[in-house]
C-alpha atoms as a PDB file:
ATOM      1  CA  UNK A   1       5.921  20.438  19.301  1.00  0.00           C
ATOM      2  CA  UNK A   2       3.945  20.071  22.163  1.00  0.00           C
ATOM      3  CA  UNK A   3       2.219  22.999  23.980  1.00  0.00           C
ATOM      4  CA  UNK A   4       2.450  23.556  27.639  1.00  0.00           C
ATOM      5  CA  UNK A   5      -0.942  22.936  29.532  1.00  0.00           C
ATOM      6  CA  UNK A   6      -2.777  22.258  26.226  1.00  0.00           C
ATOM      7  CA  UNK A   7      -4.255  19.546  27.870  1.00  0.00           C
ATOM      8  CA  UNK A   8      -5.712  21.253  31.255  1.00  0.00           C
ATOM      9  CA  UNK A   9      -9.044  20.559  31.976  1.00  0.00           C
ATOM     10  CA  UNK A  10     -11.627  23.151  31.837  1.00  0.00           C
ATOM     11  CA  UNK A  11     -13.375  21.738  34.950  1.00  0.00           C
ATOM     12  CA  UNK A  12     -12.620  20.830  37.984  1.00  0.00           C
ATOM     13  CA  UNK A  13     -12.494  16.870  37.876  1.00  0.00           C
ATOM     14  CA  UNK A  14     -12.142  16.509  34.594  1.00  0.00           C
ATOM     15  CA  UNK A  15      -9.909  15.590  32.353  1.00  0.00           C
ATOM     16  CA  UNK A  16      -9.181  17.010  28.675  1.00  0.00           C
ATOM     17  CA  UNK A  17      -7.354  14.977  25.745  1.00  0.00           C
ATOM     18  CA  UNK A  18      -7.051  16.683  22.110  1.00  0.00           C
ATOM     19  CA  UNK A  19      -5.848  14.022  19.420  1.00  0.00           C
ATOM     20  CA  UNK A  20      -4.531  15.531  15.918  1.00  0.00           C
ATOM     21  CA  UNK A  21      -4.862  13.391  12.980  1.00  0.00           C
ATOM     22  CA  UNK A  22      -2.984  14.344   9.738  1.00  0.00           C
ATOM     23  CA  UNK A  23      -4.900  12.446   7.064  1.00  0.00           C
ATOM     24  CA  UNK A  24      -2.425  13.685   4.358  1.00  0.00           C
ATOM     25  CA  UNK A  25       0.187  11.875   5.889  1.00  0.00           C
ATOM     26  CA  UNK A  26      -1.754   8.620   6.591  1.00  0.00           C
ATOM     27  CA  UNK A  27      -2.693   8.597   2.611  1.00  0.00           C
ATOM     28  CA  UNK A  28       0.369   9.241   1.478  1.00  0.00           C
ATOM     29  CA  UNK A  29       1.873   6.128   3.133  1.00  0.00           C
ATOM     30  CA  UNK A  30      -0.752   3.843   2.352  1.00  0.00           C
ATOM     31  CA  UNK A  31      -0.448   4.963  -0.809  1.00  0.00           C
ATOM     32  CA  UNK A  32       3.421   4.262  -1.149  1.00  0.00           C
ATOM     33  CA  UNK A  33       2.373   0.558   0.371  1.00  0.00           C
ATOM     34  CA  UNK A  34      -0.091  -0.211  -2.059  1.00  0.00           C
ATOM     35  CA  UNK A  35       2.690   0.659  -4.474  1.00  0.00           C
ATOM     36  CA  UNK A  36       5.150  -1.463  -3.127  1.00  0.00           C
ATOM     37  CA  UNK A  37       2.806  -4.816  -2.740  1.00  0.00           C
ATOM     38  CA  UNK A  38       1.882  -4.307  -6.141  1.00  0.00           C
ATOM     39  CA  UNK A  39       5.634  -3.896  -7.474  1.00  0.00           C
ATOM     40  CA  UNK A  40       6.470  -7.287  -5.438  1.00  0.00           C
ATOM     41  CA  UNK A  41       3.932  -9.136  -6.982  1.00  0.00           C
ATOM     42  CA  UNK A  42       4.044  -8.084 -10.356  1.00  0.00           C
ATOM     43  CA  UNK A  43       8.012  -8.665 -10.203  1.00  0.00           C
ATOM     44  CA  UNK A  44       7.758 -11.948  -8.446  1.00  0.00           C
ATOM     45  CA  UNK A  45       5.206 -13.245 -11.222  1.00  0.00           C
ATOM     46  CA  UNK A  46       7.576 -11.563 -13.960  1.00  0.00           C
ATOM     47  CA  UNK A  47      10.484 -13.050 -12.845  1.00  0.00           C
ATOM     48  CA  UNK A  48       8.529 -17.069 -12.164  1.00  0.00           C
ATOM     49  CA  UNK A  49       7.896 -16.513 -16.303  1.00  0.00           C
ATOM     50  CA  UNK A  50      11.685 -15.431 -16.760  1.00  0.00           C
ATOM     51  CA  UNK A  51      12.251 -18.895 -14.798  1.00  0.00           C
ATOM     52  CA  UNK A  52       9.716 -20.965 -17.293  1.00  0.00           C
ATOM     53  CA  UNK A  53      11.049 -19.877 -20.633  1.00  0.00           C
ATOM     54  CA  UNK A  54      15.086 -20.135 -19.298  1.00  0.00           C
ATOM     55  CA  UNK A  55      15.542 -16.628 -19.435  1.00  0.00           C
ATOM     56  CA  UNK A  56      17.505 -16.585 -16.097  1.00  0.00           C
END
């Protein structure tokens, strides 16, 4: 939720801009990524030695 006139200036002329970064989030889905791309290539390489020894 956004506040109202959080971002007035304190000077005349100026401008003001507050950025919020949640870090917590940012890990958390680079995390689940990492996850993923590893779960794709360790099935895709389990699967190719399925193929080779006519499992499949």
């Amino acid at each position: 939720m956004s506040k109202i006139g959080c971002c007035e200036s304190t000077m005349p002329g100026s401008s003001s801009v507050n950025v919020s970064v949640d870090v917590t989030k940012i890990v958390k889905y680079v995390c689940f990524a990492g996850i993923v791309i590893v779960g794709i290539i360790f099935g895709t390489k389990c699967y190719n030695k399925m193929i080779e020894n006519d499992l499949v």
